[in-house]
C-alpha atoms as a PDB file:
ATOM      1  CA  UNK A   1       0.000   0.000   0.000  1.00  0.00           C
ATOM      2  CA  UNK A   2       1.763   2.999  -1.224  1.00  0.00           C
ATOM      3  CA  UNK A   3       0.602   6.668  -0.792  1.00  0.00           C
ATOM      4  CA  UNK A   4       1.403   9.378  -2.514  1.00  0.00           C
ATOM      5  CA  UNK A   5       3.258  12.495  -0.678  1.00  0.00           C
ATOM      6  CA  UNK A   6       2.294  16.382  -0.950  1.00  0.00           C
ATOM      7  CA  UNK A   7       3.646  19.262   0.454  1.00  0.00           C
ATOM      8  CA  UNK A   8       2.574  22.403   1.698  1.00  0.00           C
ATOM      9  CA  UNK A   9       4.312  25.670   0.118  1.00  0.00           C
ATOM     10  CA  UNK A  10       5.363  26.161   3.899  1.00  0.00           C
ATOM     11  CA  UNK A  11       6.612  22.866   4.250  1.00  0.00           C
ATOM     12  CA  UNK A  12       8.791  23.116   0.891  1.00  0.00           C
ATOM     13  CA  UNK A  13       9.913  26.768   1.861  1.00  0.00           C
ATOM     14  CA  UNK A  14      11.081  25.403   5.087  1.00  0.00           C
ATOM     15  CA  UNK A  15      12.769  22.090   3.339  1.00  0.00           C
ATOM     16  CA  UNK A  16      14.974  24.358   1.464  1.00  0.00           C
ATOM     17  CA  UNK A  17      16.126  26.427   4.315  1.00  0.00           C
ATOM     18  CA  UNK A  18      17.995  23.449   6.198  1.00  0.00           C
ATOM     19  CA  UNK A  19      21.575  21.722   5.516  1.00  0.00           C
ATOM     20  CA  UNK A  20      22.048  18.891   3.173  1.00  0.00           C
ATOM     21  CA  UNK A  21      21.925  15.988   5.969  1.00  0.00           C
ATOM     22  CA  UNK A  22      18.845  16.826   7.683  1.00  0.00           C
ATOM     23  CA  UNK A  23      17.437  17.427   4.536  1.00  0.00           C
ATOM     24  CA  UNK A  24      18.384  13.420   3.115  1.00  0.00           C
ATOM     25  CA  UNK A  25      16.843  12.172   6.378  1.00  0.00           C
ATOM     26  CA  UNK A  26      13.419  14.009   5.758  1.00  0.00           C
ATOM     27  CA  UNK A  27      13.445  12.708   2.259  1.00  0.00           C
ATOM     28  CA  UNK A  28      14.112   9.774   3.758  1.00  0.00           C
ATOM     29  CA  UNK A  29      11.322   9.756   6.441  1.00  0.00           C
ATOM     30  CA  UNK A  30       8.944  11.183   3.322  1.00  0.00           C
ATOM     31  CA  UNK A  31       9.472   8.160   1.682  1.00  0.00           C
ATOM     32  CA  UNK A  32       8.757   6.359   5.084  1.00  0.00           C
ATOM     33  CA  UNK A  33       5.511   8.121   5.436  1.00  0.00           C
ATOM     34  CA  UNK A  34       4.911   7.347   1.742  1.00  0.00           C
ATOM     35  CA  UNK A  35       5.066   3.393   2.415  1.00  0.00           C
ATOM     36  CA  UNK A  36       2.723   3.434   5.618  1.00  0.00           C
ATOM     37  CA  UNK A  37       1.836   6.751   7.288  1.00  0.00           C
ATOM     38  CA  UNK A  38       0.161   5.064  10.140  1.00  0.00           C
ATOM     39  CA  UNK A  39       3.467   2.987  11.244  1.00  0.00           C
ATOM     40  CA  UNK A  40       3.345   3.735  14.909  1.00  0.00           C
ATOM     41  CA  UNK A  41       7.509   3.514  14.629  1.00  0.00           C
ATOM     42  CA  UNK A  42       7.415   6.771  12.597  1.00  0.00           C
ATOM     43  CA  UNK A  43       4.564   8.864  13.674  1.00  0.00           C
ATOM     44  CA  UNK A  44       1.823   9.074  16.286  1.00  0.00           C
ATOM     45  CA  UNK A  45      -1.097  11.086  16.137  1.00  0.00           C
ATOM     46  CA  UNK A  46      -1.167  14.474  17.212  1.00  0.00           C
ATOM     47  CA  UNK A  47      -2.984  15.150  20.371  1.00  0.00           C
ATOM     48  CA  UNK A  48      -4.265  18.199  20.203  1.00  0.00           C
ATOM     49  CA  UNK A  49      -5.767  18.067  16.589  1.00  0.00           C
ATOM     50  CA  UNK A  50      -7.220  14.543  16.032  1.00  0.00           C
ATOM     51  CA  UNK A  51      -6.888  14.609  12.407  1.00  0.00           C
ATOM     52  CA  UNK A  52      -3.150  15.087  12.079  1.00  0.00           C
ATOM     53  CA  UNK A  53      -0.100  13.197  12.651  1.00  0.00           C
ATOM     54  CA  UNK A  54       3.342  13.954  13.889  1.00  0.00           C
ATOM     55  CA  UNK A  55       6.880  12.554  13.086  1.00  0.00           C
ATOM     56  CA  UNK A  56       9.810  12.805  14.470  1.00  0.00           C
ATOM     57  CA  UNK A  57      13.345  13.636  12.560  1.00  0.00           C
ATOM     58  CA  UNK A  58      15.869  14.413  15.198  1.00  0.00           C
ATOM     59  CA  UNK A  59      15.154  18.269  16.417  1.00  0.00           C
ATOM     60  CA  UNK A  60      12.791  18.553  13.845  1.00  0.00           C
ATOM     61  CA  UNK A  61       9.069  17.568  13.093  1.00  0.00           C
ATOM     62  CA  UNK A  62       6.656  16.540  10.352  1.00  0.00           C
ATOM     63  CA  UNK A  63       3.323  17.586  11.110  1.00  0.00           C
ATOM     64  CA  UNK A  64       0.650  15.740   8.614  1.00  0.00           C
ATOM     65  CA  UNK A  65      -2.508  14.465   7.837  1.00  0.00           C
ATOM     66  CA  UNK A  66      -4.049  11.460   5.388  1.00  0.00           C
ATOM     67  CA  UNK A  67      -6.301  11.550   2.805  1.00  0.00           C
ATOM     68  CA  UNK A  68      -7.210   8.071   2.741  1.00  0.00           C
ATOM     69  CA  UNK A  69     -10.124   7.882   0.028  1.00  0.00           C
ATOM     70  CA  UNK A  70      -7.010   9.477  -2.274  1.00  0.00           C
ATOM     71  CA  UNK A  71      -4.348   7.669  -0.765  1.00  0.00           C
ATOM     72  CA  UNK A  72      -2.209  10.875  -0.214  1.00  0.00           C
ATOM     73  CA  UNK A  73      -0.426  12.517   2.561  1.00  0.00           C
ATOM     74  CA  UNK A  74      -0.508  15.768   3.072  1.00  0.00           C
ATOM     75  CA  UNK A  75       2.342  17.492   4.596  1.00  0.00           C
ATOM     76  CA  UNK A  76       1.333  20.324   6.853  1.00  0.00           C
ATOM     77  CA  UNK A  77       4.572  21.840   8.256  1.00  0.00           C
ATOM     78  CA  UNK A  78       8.321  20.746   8.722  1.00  0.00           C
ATOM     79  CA  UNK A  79       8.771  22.762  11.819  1.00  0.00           C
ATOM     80  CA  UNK A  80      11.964  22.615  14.741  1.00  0.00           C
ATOM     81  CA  UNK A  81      10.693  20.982  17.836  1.00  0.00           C
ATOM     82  CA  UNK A  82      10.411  23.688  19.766  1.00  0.00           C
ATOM     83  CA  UNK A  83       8.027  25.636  17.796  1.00  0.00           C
ATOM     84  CA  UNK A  84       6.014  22.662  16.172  1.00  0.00           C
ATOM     85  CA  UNK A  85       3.402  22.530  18.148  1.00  0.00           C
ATOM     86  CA  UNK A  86       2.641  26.310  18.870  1.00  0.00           C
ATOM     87  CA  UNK A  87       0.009  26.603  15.163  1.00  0.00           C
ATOM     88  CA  UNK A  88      -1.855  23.405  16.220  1.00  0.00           C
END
């Protein structure tokens, strides 16, 4: 079961902002997410807004949310920890 990944013009404006390593292991995690968003290895759901999901790459976060009928994830924010959770 493979879904298909989108981004949010946030999310991509943020992806381009942070060094080449951190930016292969979010591709990497993407790709992850891509395979099977619901993998309670990678991502839990986010507490305070039932529809979304968080995951963790080191200091930084993927916040999300699936589109199931569709099959796609939508990417809400790539945020640092500290200020991930502040919007939701």
């Amino acid at each position: 079961m493979s879904y298909r990944v989108e981004l949010d013009a946030r999310a991509v404006k943020q992806a381009e902002k942070l060094d080449r390593e951190t930016l292969k292991r979010l591709q990497r995690r993407l790709r992850e997410l891509a395979h099977n968003p619901f993998d309670p290895r990678i991502s839990k759901p986010l507490t305070m807004a039932a529809d979304r999901r968080t995951s963790r790459v080191g200091n930084w976060r993927i916040i999300y949310f699936i589109d199931a009928p569709s099959k796609t994830v939508f990417i809400a924010a790539i945020c640092p920890r500290g200020k991930a959770y502040d919007r939701f």
